[in-house]
PDB file of N, CA and C in Angstrom:
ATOM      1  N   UNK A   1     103.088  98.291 101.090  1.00  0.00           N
ATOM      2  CA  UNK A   1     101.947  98.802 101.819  1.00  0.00           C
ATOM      3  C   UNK A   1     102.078  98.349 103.277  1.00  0.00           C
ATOM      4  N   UNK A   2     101.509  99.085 104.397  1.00  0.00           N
ATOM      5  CA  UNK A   2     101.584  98.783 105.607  1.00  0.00           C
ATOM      6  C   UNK A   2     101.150  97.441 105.674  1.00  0.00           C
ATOM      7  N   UNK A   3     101.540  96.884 107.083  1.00  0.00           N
ATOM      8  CA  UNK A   3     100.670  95.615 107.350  1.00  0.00           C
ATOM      9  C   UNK A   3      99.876  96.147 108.745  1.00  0.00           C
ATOM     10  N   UNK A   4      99.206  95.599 109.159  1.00  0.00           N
ATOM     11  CA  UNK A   4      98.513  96.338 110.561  1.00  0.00           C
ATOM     12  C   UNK A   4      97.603  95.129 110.925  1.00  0.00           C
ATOM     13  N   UNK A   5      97.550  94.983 112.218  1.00  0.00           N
ATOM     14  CA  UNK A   5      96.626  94.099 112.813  1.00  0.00           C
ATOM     15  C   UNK A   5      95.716  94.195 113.674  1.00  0.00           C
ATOM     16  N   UNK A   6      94.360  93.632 113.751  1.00  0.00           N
ATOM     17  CA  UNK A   6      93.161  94.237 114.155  1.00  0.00           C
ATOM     18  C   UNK A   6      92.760  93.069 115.372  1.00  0.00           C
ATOM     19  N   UNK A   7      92.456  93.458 116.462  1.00  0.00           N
ATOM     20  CA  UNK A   7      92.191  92.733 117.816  1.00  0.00           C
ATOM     21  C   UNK A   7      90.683  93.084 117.883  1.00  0.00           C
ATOM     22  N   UNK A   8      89.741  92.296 118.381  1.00  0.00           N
ATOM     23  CA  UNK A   8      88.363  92.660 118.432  1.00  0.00           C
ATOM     24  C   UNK A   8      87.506  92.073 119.464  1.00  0.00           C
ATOM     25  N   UNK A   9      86.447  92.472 119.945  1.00  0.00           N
ATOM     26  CA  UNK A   9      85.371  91.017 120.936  1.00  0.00           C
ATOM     27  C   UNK A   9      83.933  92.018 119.757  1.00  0.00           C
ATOM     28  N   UNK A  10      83.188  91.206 119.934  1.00  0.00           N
ATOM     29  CA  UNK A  10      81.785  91.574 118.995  1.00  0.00           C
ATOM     30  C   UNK A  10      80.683  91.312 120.305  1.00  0.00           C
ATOM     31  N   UNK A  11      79.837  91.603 120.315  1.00  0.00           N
ATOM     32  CA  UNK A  11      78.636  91.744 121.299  1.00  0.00           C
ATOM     33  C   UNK A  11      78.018  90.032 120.760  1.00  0.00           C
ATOM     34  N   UNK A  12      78.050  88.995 121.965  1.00  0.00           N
ATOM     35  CA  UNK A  12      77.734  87.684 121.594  1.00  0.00           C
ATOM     36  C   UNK A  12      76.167  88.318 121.571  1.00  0.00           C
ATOM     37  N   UNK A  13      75.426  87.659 120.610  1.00  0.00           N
ATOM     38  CA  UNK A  13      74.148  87.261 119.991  1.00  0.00           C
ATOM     39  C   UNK A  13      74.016  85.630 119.885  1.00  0.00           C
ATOM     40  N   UNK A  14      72.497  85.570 119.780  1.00  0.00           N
ATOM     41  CA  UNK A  14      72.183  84.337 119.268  1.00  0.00           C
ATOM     42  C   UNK A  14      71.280  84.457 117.929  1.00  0.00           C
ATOM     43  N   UNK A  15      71.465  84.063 117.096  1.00  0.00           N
ATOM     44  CA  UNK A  15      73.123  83.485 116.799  1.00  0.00           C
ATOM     45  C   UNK A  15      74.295  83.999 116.536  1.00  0.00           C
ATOM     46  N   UNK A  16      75.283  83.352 116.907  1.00  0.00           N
ATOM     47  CA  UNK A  16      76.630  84.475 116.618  1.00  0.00           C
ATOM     48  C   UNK A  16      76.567  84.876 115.602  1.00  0.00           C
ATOM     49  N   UNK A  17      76.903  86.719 115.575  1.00  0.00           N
ATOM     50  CA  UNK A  17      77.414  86.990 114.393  1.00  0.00           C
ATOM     51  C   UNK A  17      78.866  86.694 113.859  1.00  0.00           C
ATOM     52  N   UNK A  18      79.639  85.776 114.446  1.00  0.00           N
ATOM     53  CA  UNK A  18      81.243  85.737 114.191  1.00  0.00           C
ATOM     54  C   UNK A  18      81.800  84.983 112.770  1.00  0.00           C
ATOM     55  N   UNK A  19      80.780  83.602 112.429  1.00  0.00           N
ATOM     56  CA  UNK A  19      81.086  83.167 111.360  1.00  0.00           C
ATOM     57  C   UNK A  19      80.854  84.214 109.843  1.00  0.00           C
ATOM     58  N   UNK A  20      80.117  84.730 110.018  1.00  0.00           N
ATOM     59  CA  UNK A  20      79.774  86.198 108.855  1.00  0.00           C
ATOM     60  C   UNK A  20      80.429  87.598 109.063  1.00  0.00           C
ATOM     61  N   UNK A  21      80.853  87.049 110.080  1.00  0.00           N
ATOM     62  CA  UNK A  21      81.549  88.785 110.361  1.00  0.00           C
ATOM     63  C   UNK A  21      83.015  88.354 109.530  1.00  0.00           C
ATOM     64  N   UNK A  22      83.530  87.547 110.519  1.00  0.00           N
ATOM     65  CA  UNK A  22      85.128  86.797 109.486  1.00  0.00           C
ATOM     66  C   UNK A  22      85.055  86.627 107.791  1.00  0.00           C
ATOM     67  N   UNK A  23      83.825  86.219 106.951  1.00  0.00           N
ATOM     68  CA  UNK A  23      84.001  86.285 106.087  1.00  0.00           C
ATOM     69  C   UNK A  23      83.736  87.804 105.034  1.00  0.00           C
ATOM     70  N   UNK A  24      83.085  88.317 106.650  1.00  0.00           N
ATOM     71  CA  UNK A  24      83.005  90.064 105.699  1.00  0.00           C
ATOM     72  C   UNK A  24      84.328  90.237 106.058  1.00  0.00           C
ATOM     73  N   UNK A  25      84.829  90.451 107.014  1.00  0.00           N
ATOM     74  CA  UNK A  25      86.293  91.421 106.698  1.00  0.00           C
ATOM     75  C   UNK A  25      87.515  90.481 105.949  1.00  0.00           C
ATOM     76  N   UNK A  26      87.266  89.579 105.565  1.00  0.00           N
ATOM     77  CA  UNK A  26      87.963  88.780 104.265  1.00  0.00           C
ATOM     78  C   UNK A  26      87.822  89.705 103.219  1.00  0.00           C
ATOM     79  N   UNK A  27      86.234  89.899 103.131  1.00  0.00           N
ATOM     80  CA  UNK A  27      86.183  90.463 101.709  1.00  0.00           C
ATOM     81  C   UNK A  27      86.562  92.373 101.991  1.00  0.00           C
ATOM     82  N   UNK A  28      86.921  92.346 102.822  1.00  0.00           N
ATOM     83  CA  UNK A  28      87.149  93.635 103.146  1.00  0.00           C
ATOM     84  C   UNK A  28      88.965  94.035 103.479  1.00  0.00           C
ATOM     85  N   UNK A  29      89.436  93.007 103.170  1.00  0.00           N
ATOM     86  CA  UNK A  29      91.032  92.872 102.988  1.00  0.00           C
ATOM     87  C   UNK A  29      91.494  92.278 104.056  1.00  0.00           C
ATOM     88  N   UNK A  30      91.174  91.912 105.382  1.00  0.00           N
ATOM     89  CA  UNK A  30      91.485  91.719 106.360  1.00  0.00           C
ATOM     90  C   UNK A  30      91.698  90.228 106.143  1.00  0.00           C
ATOM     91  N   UNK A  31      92.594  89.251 106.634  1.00  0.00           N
ATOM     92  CA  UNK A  31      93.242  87.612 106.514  1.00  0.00           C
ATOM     93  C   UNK A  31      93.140  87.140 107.719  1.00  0.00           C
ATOM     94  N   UNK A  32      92.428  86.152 108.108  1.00  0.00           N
ATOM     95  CA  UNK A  32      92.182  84.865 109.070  1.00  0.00           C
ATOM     96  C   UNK A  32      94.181  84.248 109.523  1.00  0.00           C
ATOM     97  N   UNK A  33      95.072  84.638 108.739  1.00  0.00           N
ATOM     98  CA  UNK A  33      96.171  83.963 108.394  1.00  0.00           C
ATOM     99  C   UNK A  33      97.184  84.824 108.128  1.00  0.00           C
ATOM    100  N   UNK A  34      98.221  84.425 108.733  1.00  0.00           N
ATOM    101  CA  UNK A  34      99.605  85.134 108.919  1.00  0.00           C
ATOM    102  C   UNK A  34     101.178  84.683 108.285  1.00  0.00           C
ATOM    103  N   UNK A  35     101.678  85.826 107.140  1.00  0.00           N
ATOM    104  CA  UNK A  35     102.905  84.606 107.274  1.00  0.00           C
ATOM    105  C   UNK A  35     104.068  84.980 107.630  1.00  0.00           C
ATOM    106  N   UNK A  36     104.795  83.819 108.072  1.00  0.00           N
ATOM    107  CA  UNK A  36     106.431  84.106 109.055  1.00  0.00           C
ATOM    108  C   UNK A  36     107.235  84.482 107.563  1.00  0.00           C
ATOM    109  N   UNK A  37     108.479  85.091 108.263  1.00  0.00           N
ATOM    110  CA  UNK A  37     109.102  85.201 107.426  1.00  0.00           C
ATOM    111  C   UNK A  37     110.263  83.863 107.046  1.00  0.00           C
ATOM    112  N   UNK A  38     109.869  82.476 107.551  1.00  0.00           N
ATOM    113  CA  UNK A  38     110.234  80.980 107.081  1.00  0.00           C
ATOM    114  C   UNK A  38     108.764  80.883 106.068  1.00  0.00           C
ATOM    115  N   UNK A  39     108.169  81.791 105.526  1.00  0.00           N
ATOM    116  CA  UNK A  39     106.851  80.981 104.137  1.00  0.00           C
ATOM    117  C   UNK A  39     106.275  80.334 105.081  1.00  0.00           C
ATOM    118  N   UNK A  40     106.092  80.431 106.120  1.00  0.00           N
ATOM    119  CA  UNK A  40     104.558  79.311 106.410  1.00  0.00           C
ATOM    120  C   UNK A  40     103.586  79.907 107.222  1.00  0.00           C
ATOM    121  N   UNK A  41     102.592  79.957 106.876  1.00  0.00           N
ATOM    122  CA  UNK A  41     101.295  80.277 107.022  1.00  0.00           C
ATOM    123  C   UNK A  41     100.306  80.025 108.406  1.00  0.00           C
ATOM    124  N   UNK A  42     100.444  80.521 109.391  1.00  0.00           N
ATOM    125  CA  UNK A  42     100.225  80.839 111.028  1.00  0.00           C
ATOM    126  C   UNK A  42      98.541  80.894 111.060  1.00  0.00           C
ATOM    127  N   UNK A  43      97.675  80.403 111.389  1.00  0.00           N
ATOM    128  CA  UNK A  43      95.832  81.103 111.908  1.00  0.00           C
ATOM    129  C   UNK A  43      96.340  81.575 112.833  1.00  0.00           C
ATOM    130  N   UNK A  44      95.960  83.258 112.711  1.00  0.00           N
ATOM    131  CA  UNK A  44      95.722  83.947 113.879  1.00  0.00           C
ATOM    132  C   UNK A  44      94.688  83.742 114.649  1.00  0.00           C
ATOM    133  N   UNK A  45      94.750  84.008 116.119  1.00  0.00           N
ATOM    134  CA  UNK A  45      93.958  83.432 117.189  1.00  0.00           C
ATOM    135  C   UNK A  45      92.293  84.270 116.980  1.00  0.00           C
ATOM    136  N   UNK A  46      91.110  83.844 117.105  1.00  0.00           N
ATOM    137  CA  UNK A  46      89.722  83.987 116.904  1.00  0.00           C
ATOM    138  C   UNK A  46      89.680  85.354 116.550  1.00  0.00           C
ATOM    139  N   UNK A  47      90.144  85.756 117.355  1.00  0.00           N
ATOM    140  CA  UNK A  47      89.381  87.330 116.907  1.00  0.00           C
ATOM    141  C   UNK A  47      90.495  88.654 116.593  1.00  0.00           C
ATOM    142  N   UNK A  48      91.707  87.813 115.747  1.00  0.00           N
ATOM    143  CA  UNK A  48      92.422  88.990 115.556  1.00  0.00           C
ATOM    144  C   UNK A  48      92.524  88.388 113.950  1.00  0.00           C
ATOM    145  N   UNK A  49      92.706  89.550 113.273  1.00  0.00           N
ATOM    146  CA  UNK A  49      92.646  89.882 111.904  1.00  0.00           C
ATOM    147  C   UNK A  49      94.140  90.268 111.347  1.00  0.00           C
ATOM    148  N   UNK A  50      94.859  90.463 110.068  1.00  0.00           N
ATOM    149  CA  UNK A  50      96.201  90.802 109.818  1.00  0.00           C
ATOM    150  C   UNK A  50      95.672  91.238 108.120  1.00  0.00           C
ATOM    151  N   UNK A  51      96.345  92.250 107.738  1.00  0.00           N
ATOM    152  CA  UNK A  51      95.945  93.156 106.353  1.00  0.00           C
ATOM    153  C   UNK A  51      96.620  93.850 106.316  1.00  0.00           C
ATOM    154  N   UNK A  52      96.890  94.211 104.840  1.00  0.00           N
ATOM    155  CA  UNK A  52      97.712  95.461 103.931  1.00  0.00           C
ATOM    156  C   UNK A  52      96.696  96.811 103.666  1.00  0.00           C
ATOM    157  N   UNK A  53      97.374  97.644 104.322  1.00  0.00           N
ATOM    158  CA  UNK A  53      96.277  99.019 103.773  1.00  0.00           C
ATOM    159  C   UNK A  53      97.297 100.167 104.126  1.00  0.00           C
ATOM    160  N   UNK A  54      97.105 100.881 103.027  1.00  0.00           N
ATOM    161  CA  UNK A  54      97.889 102.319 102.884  1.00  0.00           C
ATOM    162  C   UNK A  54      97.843 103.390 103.747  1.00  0.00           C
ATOM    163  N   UNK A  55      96.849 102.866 104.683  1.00  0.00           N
ATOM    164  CA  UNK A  55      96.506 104.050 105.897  1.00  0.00           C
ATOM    165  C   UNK A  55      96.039 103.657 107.009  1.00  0.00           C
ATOM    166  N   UNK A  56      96.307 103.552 108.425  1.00  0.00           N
ATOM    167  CA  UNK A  56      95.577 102.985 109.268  1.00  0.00           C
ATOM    168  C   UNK A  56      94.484 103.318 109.489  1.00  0.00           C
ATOM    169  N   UNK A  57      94.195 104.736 108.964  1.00  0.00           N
ATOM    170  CA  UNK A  57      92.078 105.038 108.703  1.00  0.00           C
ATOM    171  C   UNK A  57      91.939 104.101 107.896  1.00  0.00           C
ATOM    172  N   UNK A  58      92.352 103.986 106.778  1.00  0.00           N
ATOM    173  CA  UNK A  58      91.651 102.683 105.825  1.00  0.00           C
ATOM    174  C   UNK A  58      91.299 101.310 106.890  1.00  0.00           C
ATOM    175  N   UNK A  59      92.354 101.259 107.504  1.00  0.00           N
ATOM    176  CA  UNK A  59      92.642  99.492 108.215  1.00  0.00           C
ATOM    177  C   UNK A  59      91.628 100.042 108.883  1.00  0.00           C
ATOM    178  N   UNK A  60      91.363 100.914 109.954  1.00  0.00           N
ATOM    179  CA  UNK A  60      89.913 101.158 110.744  1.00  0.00           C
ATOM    180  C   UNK A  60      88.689 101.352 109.919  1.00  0.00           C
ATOM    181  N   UNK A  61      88.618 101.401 108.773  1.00  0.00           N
ATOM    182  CA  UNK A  61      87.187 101.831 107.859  1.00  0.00           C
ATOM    183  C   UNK A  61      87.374 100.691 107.511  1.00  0.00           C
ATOM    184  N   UNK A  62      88.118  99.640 107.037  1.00  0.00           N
ATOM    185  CA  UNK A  62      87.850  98.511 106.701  1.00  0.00           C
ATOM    186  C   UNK A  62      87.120  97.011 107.763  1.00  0.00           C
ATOM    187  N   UNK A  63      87.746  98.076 108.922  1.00  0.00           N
ATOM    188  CA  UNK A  63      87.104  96.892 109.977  1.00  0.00           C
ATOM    189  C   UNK A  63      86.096  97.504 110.290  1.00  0.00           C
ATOM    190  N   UNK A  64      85.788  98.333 110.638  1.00  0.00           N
ATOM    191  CA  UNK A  64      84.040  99.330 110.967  1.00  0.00           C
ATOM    192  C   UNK A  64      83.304  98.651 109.089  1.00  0.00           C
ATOM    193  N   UNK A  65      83.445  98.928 108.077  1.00  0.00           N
ATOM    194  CA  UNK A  65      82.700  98.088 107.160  1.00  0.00           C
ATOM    195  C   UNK A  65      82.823  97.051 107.107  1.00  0.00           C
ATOM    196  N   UNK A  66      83.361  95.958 107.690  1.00  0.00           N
ATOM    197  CA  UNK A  66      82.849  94.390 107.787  1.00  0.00           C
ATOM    198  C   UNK A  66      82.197  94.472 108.552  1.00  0.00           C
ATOM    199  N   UNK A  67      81.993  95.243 109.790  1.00  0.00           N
ATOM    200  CA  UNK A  67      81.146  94.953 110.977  1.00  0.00           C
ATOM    201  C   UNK A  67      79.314  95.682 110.272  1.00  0.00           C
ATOM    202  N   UNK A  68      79.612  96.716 109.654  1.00  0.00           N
ATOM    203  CA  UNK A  68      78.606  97.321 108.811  1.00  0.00           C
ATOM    204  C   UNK A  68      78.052  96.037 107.818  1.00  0.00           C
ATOM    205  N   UNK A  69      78.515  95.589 106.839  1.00  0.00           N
ATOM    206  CA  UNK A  69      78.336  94.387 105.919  1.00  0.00           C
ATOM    207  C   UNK A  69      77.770  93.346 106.893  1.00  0.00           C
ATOM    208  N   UNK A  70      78.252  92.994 107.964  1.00  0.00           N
ATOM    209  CA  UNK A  70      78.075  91.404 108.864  1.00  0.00           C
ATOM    210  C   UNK A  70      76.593  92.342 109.075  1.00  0.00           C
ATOM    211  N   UNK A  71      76.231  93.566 109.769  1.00  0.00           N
ATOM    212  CA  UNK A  71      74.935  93.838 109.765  1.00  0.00           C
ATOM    213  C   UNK A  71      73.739  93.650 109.249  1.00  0.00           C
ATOM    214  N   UNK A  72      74.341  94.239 107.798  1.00  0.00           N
ATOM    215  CA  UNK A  72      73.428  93.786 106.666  1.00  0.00           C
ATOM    216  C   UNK A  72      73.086  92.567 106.152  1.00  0.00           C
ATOM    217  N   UNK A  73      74.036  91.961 106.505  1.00  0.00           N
ATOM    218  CA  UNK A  73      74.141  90.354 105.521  1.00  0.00           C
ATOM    219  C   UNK A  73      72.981  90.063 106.919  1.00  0.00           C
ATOM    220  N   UNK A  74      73.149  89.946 108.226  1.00  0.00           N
ATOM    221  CA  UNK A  74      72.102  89.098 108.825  1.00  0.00           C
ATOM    222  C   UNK A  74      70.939  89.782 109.677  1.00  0.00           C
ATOM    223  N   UNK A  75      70.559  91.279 108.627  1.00  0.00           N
ATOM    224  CA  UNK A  75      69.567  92.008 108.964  1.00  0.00           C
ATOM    225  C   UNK A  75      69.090  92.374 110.567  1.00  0.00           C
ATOM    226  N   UNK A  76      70.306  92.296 111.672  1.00  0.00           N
ATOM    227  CA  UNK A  76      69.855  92.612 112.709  1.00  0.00           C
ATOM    228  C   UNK A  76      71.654  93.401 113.799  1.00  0.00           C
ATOM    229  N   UNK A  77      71.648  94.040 114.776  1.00  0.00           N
ATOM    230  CA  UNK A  77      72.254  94.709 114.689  1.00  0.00           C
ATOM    231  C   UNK A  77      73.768  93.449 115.233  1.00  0.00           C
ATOM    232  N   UNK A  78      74.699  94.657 114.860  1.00  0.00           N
ATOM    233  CA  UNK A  78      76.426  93.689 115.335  1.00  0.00           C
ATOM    234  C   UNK A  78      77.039  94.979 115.945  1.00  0.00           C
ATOM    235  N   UNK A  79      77.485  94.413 116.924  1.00  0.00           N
ATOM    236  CA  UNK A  79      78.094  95.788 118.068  1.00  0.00           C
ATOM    237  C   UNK A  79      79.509  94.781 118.006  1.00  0.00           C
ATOM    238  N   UNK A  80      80.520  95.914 117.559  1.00  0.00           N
ATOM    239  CA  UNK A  80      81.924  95.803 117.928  1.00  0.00           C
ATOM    240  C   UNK A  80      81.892  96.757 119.579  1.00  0.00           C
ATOM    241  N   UNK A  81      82.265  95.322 120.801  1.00  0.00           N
ATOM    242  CA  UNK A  81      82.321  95.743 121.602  1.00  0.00           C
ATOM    243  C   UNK A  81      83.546  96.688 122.195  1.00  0.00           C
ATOM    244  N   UNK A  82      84.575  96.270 121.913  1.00  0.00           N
ATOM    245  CA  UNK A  82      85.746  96.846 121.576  1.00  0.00           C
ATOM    246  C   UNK A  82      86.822  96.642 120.316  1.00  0.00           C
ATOM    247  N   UNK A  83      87.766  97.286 120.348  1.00  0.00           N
ATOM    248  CA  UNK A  83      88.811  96.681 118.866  1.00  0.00           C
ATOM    249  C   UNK A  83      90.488  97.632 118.943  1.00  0.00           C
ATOM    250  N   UNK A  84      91.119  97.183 118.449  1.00  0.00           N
ATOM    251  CA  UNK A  84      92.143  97.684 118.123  1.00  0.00           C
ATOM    252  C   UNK A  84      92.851  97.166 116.872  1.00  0.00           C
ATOM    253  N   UNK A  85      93.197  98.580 116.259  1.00  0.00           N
ATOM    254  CA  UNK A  85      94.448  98.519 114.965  1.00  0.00           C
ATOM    255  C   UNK A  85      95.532  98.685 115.040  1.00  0.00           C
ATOM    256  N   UNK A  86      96.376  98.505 114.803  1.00  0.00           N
ATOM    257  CA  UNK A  86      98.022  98.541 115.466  1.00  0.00           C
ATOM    258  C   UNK A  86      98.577  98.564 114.138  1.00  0.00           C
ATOM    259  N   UNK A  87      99.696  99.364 113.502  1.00  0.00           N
ATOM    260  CA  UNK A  87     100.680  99.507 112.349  1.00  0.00           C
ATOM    261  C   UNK A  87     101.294  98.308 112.890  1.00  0.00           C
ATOM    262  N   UNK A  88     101.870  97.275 112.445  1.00  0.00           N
ATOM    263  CA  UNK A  88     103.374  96.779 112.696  1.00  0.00           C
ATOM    264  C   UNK A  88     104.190  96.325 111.603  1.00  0.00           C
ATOM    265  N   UNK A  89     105.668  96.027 112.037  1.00  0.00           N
ATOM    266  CA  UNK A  89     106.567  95.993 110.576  1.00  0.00           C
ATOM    267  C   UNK A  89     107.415  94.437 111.233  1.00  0.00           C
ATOM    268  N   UNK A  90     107.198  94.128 112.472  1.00  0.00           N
ATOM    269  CA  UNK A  90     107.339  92.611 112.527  1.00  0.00           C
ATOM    270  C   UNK A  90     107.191  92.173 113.571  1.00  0.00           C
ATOM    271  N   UNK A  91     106.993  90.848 113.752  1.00  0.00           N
ATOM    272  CA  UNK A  91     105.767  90.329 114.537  1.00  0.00           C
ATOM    273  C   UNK A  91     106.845  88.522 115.315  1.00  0.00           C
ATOM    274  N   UNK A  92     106.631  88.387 116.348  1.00  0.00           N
ATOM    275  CA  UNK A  92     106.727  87.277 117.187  1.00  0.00           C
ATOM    276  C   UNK A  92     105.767  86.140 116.753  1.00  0.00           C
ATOM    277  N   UNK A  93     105.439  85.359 116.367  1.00  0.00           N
ATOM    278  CA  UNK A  93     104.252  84.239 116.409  1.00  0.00           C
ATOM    279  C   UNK A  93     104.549  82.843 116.607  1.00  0.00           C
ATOM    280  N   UNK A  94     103.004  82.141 117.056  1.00  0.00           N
ATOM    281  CA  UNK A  94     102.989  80.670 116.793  1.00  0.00           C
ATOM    282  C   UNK A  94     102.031  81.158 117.042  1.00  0.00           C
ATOM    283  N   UNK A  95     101.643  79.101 116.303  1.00  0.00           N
ATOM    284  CA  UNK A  95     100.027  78.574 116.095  1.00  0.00           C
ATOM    285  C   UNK A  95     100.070  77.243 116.125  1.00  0.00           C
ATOM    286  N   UNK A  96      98.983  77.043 116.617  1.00  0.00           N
ATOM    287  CA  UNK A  96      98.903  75.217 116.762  1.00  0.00           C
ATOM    288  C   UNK A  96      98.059  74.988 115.208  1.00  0.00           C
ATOM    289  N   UNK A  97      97.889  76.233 114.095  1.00  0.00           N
ATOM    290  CA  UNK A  97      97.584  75.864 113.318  1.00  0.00           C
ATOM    291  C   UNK A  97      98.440  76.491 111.958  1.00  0.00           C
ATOM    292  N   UNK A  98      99.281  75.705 111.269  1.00  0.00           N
ATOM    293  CA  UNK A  98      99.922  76.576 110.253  1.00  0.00           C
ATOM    294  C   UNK A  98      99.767  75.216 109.125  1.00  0.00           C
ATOM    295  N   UNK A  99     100.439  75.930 107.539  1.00  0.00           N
ATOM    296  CA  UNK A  99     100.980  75.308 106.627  1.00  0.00           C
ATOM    297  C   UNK A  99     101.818  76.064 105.611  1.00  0.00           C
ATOM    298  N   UNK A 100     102.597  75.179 105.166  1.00  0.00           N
ATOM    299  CA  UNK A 100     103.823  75.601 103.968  1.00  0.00           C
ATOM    300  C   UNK A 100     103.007  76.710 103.235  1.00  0.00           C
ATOM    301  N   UNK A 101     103.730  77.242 102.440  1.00  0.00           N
ATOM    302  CA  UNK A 101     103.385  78.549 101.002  1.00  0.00           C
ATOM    303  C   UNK A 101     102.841  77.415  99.986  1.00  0.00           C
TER     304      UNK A 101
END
């Protein structure tokens, strides 16, 4: 399945919606976490996302419904101020935060 990665800023509120938004698009396939092809496990930087989806409409309906879900979950509105999805098949990285498989 593709991999594709999602870049974002969200409209700051008080209180942020960012800690609930990250755990909606978890549950929405999208990973906090990246891995090299050495097995070890990279945090991608705040506001970019990394996921498997069969279609890059899916990868965009999956990030438009976490931002939909983060709505609901804290009953007031969440504006994706901007965003981007990108297909890719391999990737450059570091992180000042990783661990083994």
């Amino acid at each position: 399945m593709p991999s594709f990665i999602a870049s974002y800023d969200l409209k700051e509120t008080t209180p942020s919606p960012h800690v609930s938004f990250l755990d909606q698009a978890t549950k929405h396939g999208w990973k906090l976490w990246i891995l090299s092809s050495k097995n070890i496990w990279f945090r991608l930087p705040n506001t970019t996302l990394e996921g498997s989806f069969a279609t890059k409409a899916d990868a965009v309906a999956a990030l438009k419904n976490a931002r939909a879900a983060t709505e609901a979950e804290l009953g007031r509105p969440v504006t994706l101020l901007k965003w981007i999805v990108v297909d890719f098949s391999a990737a450059s990285l570091d992180s000042d935060v990783s661990q083994p498989v």
